[in-house]
Protein backbone atom coordinates (compact mmCIF):
# COMPACT_ATOMS: atom_id res chain seq x y z
CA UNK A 1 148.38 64.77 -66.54
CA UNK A 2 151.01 63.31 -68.47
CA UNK A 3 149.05 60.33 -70.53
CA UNK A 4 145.07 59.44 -70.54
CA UNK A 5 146.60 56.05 -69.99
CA UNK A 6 146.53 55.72 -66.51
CA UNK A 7 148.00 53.27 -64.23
CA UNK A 8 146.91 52.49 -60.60
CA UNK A 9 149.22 51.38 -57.59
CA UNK A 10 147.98 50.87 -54.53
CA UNK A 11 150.11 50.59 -51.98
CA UNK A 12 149.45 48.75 -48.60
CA UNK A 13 152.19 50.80 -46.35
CA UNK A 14 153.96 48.89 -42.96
CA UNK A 15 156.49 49.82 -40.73
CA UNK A 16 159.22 47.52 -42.49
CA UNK A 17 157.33 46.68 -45.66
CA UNK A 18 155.44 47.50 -48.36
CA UNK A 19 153.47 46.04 -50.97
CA UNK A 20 152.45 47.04 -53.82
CA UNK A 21 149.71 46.36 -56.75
CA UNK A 22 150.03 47.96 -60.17
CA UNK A 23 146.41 47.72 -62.79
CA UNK A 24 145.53 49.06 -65.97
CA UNK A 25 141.97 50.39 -66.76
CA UNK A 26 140.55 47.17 -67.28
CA UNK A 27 141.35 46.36 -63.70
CA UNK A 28 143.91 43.98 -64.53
CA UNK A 29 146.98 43.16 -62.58
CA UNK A 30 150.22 44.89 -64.72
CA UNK A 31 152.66 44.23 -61.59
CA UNK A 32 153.46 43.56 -58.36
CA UNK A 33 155.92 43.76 -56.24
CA UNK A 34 157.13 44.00 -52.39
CA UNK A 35 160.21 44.51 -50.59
CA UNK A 36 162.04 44.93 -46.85
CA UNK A 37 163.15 47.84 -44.91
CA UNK A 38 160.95 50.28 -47.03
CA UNK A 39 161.85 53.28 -45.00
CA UNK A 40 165.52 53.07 -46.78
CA UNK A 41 166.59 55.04 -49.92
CA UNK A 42 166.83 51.93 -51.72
CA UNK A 43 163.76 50.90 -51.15
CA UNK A 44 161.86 54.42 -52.71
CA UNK A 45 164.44 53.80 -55.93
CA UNK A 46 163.25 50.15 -56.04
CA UNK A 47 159.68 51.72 -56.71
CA UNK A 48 160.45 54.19 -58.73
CA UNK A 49 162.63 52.23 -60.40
CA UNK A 50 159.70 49.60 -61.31
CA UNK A 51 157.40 52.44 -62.13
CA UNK A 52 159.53 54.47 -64.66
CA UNK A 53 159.82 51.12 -66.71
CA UNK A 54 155.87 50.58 -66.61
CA UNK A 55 155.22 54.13 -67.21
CA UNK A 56 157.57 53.76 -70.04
CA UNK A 57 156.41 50.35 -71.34
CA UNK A 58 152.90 51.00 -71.48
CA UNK A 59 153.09 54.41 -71.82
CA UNK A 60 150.86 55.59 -69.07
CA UNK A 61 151.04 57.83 -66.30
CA UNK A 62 151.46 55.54 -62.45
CA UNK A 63 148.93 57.10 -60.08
CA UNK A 64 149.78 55.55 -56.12
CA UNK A 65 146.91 55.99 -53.64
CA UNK A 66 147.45 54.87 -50.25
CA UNK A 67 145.85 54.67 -46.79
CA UNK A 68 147.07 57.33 -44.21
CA UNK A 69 148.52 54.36 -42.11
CA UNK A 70 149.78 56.47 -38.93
CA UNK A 71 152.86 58.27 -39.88
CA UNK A 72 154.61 55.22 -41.75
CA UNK A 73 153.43 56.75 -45.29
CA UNK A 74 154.93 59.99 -45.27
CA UNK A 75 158.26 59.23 -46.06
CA UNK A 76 157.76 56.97 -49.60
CA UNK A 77 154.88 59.91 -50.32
CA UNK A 78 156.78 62.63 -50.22
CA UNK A 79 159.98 60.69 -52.15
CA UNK A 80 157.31 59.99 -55.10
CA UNK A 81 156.05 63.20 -54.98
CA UNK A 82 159.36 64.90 -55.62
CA UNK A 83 160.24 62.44 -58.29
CA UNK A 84 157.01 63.70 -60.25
CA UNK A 85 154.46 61.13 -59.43
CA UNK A 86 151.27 61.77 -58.13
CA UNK A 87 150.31 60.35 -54.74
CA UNK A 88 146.42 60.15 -53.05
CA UNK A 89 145.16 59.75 -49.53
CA UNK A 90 142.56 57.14 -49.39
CA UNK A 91 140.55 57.17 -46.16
CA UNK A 92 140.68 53.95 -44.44
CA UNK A 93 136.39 53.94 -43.75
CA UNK A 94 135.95 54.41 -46.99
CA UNK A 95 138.34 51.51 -48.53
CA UNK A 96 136.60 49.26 -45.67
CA UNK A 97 132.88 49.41 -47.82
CA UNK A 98 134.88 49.25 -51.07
CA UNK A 99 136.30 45.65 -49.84
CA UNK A 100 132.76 44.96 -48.86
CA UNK A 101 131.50 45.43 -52.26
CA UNK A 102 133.39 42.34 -53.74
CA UNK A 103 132.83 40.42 -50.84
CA UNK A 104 136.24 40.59 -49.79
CA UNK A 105 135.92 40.01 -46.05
CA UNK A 106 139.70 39.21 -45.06
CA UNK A 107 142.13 41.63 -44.83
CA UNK A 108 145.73 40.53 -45.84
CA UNK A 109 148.48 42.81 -47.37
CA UNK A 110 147.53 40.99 -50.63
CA UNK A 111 144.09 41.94 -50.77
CA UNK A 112 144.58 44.99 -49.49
CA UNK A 113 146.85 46.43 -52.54
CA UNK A 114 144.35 45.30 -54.46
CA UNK A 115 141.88 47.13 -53.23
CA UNK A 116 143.52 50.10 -52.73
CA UNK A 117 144.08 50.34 -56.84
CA UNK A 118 140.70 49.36 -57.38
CA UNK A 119 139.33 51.95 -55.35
CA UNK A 120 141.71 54.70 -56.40
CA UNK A 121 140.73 54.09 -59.67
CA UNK A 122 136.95 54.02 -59.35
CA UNK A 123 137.17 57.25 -56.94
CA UNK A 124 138.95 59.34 -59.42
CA UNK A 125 136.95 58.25 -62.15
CA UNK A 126 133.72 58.76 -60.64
CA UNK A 127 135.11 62.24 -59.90
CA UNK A 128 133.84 61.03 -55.60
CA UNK A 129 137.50 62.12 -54.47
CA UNK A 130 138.98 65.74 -55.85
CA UNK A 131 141.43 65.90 -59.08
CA UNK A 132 144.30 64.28 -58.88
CA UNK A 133 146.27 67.49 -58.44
CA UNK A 134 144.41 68.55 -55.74
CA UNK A 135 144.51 65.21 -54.34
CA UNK A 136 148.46 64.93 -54.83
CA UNK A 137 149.55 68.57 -53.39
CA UNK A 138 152.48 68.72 -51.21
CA UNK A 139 151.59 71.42 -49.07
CA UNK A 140 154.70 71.59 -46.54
CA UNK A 141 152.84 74.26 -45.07
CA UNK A 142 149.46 72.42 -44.67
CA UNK A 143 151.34 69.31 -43.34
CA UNK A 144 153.20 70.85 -40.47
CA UNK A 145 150.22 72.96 -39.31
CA UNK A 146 147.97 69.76 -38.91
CA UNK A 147 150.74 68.08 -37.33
CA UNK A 148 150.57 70.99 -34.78
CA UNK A 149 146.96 71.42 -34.11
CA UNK A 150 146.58 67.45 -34.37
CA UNK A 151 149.24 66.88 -31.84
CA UNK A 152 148.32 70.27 -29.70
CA UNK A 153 144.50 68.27 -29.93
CA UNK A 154 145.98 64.76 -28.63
CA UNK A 155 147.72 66.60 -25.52
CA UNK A 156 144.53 68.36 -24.61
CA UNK A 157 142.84 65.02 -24.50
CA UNK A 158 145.65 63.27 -22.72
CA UNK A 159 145.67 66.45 -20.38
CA UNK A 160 141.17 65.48 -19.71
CA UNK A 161 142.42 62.44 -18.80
CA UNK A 162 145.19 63.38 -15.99
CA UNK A 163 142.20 66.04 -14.72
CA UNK A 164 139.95 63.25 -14.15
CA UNK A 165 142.52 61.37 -12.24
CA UNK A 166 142.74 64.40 -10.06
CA UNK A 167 139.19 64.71 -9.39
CA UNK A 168 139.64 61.30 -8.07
CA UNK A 169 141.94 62.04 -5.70
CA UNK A 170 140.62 65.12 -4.63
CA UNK A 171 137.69 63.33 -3.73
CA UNK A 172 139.54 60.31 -1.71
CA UNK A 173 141.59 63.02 0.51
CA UNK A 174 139.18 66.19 0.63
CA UNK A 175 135.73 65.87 -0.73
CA UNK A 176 134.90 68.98 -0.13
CA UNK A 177 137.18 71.24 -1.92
CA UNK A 178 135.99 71.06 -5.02
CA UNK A 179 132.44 73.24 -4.12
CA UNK A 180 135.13 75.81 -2.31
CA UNK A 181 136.27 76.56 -6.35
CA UNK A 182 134.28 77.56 -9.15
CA UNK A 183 137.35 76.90 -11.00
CA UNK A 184 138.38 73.45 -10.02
CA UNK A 185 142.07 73.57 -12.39
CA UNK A 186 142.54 77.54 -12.12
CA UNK A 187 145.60 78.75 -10.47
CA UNK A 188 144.33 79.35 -7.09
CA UNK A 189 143.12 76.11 -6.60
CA UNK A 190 145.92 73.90 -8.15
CA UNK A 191 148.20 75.80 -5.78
CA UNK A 192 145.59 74.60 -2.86
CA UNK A 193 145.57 71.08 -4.66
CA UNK A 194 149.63 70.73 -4.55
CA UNK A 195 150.72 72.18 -1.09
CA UNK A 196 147.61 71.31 1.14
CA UNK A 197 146.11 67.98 0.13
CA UNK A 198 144.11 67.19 3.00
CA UNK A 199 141.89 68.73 6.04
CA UNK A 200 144.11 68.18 8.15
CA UNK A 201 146.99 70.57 6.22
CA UNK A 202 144.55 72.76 5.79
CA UNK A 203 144.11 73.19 9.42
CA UNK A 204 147.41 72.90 10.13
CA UNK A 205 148.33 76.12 7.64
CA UNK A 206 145.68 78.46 9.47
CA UNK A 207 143.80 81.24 7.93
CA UNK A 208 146.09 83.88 8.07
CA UNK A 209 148.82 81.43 5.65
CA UNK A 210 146.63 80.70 3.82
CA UNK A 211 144.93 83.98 2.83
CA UNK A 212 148.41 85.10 2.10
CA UNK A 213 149.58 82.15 0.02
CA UNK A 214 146.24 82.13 -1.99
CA UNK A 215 146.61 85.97 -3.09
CA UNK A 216 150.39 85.71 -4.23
CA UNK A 217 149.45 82.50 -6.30
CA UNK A 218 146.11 83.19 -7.82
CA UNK A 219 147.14 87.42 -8.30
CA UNK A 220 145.00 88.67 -5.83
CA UNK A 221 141.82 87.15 -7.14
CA UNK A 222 141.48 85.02 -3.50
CA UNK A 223 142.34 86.17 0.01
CA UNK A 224 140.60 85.96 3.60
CA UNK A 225 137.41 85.08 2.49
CA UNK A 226 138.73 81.74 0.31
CA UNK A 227 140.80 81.14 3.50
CA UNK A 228 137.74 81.15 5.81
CA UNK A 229 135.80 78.93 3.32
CA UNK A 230 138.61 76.24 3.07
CA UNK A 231 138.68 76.27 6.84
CA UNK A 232 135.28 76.30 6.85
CA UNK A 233 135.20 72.71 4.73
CA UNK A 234 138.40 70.88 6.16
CA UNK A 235 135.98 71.19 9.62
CA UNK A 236 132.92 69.21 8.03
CA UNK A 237 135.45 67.08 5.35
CA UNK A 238 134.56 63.18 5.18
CA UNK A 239 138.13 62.49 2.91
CA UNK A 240 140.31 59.38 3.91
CA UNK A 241 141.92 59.68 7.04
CA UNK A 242 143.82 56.69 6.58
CA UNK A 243 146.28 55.00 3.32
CA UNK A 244 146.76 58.76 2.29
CA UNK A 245 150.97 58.59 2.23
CA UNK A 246 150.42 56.81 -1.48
CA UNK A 247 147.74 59.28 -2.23
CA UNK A 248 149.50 62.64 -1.75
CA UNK A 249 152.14 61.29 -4.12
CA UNK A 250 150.29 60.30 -7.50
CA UNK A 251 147.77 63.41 -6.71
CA UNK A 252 151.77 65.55 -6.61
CA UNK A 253 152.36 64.22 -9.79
CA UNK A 254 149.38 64.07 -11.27
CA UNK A 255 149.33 67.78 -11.11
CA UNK A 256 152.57 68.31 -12.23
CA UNK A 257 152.09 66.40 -15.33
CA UNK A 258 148.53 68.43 -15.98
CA UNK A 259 150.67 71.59 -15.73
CA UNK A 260 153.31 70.25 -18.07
CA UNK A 261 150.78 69.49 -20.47
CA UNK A 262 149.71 73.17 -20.17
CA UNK A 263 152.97 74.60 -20.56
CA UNK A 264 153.19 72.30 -24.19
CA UNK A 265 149.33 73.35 -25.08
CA UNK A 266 150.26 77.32 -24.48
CA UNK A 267 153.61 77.18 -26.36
CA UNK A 268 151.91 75.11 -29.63
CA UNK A 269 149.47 77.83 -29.16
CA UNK A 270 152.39 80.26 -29.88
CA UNK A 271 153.82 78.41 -32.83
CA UNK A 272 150.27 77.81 -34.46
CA UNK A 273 149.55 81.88 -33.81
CA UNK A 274 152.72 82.51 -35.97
CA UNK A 275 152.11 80.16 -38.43
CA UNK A 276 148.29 81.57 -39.18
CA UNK A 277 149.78 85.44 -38.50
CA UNK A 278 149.32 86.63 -42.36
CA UNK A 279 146.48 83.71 -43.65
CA UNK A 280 143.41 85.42 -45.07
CA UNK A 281 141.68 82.20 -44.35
CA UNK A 282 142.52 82.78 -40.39
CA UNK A 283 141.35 86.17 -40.16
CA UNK A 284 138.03 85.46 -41.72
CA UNK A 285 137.23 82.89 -39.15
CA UNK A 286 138.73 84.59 -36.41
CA UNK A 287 136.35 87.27 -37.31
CA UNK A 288 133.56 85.71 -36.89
CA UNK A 289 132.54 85.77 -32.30
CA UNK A 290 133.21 81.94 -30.75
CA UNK A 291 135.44 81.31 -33.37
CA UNK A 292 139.12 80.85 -32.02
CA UNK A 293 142.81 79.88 -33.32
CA UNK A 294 142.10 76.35 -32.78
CA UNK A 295 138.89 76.34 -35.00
CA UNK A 296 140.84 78.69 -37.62
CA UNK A 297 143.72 76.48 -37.69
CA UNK A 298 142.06 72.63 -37.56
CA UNK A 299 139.77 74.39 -40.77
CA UNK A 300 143.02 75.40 -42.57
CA UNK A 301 144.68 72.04 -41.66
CA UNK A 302 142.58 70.00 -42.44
CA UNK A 303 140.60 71.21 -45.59
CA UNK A 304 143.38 73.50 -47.47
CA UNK A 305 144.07 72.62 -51.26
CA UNK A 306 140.45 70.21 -51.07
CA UNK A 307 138.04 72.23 -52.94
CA UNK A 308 133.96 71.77 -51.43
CA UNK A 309 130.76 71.86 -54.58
CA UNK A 310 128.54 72.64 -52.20
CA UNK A 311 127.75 73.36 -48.12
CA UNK A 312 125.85 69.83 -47.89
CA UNK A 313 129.91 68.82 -49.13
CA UNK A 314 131.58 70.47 -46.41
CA UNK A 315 129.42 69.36 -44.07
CA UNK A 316 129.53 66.08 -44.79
CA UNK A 317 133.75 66.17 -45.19
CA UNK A 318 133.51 67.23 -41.19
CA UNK A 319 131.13 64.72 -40.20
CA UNK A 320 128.04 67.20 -39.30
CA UNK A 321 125.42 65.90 -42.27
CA UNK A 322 122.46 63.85 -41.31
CA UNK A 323 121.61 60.84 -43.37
CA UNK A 324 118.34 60.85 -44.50
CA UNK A 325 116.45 57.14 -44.22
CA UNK A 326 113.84 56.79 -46.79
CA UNK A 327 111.61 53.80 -47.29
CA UNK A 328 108.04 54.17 -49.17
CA UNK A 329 106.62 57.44 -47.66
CA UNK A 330 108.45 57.61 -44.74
CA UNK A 331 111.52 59.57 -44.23
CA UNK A 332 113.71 60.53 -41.31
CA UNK A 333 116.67 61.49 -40.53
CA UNK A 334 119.58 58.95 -39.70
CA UNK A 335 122.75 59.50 -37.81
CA UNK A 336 124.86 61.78 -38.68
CA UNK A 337 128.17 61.07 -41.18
CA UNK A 338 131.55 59.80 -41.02
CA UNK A 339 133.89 62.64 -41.40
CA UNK A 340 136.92 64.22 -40.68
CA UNK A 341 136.68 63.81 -36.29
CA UNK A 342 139.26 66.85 -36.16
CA UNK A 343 137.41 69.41 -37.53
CA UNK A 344 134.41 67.72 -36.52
CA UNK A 345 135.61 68.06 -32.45
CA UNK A 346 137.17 71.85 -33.65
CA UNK A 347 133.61 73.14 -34.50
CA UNK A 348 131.94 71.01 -31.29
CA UNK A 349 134.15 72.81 -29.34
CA UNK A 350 134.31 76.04 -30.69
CA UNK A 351 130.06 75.82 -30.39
CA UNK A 352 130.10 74.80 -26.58
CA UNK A 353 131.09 78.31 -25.32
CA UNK A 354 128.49 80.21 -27.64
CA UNK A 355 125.72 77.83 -26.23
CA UNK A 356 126.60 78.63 -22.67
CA UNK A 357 127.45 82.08 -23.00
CA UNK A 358 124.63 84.65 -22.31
CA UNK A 359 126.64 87.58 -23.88
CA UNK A 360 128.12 85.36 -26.35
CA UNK A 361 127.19 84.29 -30.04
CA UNK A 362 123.29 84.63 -30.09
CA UNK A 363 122.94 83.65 -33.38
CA UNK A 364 124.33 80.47 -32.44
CA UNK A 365 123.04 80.53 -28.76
CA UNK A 366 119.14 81.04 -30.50
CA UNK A 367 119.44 78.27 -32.76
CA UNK A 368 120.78 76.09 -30.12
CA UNK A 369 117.48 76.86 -27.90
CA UNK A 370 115.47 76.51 -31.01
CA UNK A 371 116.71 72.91 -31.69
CA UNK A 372 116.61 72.15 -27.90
CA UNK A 373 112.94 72.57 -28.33
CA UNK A 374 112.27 70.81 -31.58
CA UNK A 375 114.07 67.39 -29.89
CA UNK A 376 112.89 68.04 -26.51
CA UNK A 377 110.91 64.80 -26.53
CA UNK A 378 113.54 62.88 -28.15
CA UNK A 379 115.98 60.35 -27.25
CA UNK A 380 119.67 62.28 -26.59
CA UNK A 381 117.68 65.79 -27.60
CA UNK A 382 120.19 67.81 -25.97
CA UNK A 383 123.04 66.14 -27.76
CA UNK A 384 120.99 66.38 -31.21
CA UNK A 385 120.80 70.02 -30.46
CA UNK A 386 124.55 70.56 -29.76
CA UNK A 387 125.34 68.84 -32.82
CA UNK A 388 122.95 70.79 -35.06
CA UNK A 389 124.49 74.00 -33.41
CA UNK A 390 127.90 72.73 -34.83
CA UNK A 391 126.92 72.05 -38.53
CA UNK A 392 124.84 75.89 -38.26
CA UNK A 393 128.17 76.83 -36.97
CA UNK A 394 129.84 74.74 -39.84
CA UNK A 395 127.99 76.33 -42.46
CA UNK A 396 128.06 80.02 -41.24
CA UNK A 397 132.44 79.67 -41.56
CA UNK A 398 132.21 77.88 -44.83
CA UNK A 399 130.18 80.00 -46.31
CA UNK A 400 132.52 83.62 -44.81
CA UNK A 401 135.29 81.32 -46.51
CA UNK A 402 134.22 80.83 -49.81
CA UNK A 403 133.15 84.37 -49.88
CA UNK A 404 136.47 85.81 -47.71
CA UNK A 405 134.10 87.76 -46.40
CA UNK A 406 134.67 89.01 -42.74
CA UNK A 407 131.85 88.76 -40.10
CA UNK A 408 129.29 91.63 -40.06
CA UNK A 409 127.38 92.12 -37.18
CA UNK A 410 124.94 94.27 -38.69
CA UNK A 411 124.23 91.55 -41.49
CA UNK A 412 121.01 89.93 -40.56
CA UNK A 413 119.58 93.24 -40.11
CA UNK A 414 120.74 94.11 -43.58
CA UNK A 415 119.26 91.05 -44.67
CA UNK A 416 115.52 91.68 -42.67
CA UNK A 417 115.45 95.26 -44.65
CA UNK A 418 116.09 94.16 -48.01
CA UNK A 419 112.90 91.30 -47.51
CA UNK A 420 111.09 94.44 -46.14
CA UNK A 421 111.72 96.55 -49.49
CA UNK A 422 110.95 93.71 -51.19
């Protein structure tokens, strides 16, 4: 830090504006100013312009915090942060109960920069967000791989979307060929799902085609016996027979845009692989069995340069803490907290498979059962359990992290002896 006179700016960030609100400790308004066309050069010399004379006149360090309003912030952030100043992410939830606390139910530009600099300041002061250093780092790195996995994360849910719309069709023109495949978007049957739509091309393609076909497009894992069973269900289908011409041709390209989406997914996948190919950080997660690139690089993402007190901190950063409702002598557990919803979906997802798999994660797979039990009788207990398998997930990475300690399979039996000894 420059000066323990501090300065706050908040800054209230639009597309073609911004506004912005300078205080001193007492909370009291030092400046404030706005202008046009922010995304400009001019604009960023405008404010630092304006804050080299207050930094100068009252001889104080500026501190900006800001909301991460979609990608129109990254420009002026990264202009300050060059030019020396430092520059704070203020989550958007979080500035929405600050407003609350003066009563402050509107939200205008005016009230907003306002808030923004009040909250900044009482956040850093209460030592709630991390040092301003911390807080301020420019981590090109950081930035473009949560750009990746954040963008690699909106395709895959774009791509859920397009596979539901196929489902659909599937079902309109041929009911049945969706209990023919285990696999419903593997490459045997999206060939099946392209070229032979309905029964009736089923039919028309014979067994013998389509044995042949369905081995040189899904690499020999189908043949006759797929070929008899897709026969077998375009005889006893109950699809459309009737408005199908308009059908065939969104289902088409429907499935071509599901298999442009994977061809995006699989080469992110390449460019995220490259970027995590020497991280210490990656390899201890990717250590550990369930845990993939996606989890090791939405946890490097999204939490390098933030330093965590405690698990119960982590946890509650990604979203996976319970809240605890107290009143007199009763107590129970509340829903759980806001968080980051990246890593938050990362370690949902990485969980699923090590709940489902028998020769998968048992650690994880045990506790899931165990929890499955406990809120058997409760509302949404299987969802309750899947979320508490997360967080025990959650905390089993965080703590490998802060260690950079590799997975050992042989640890819990470690652990049993030593309490034996004992």
């Amino acid at each position: 830090m420059k000066s323990t006179n501090i300065l706050w700016a908040g800054i209230e960030i639009g597309k073609d504006k911004c506004d912005i609100e300078v205080i001193d400790n007492g909370e009291n308004t030092v400046n404030v100013f706005n202008f046009e066309n922010r995304n400009t050069e001019n604009g960023f010399k405008k404010v630092k312009k304006i804050s080299d004379m207050l930094s100068k006149k009252y001889k104080a360090t500026v501190v900006f915090g800001h909301e991460p309003t979609s990608e129109y912030h990254a420009n002026i952030r990264e202009y300050l942060i060059k030019n020396g100043y430092d520059v704070i992410k203020l989550e958007a939830k979080h500035s929405k109960k600050f407003r609350a606390l003066f009563n402050d139910r509107a939200k205008t530009d005016k009230i907003d920069k306002n808030i923004l600099a009040r909250e900044l300041k009482f956040f850093y002061e209460k030592d709630i967000q991390k040092t301003i250093e911390d807080m301020s780092k420019n981590n090109i790195e950081r930035n473009e791989l949560k750009d990746l996995t954040r963008f690699r994360a909106y395709i895959v849910k774009e791509r859920s979307k397009f596979k539901n719309k196929l489902k659909i069709h599937s079902f309109l023109l041929f009911p049945e060929i969706e209990d023919v495949f285990s696999n419903f978007f593997g490459k045997g049957a999206m060939f099946i799902n392209k070229k032979y739509m309905t029964p009736d091309d089923i039919l028309k393609a014979g067994e013998e085609q389509l044995a042949k076909e369905l081995a040189e497009n899904s690499n020999n894992v189908f043949g006759k016996k797929k070929a008899k069973e897709l026969i077998q269900a375009a005889n006893n289908a109950s699809g459309l027979s009737s408005r199908t011409g308009g059908l065939k041709i969104t289902k088409g390209i429907t499935i071509d845009i599901i298999k442009r989406f994977d061809k995006y997914i699989r080469f992110l996948d390449k460019e995220i692989k490259k970027m995590l190919a020497d991280d210490e950080v990656a390899k201890v997660i990717l250590s550990y069995p369930g845990a993939g690139m996606v989890l090791a690089s939405t946890f490097i993402a999204e939490t390098k340069g933030l330093n965590f007190k405690s698990e119960r901190d982590f946890m509650s950063f990604c979203g996976l803490c319970s809240n605890t409702n107290q009143s007199s002598k009763l107590e129970k557990d509340g829903r759980i907290t806001e968080g980051d919803k990246h890593i938050r979906m990362a370690f949902f997802q990485a969980a699923n498979p090590c709940i489902r798999d028998k020769k998968g994660n048992q650690t994880i797979r045990d506790y899931y059962k165990k929890k499955l039990s406990e809120y058997e009788k409760t509302k949404y207990g299987k969802k309750k359990a899947k979320i508490a398998s997360a967080a025990k997930l959650a905390g089993i990475i965080f703590a490998m992290v802060k260690k950079r300690e590799k997975y050992d399979p042989d640890y819990e039996a470690k652990m049993k002896a030593k309490v034996k000894q004992k």
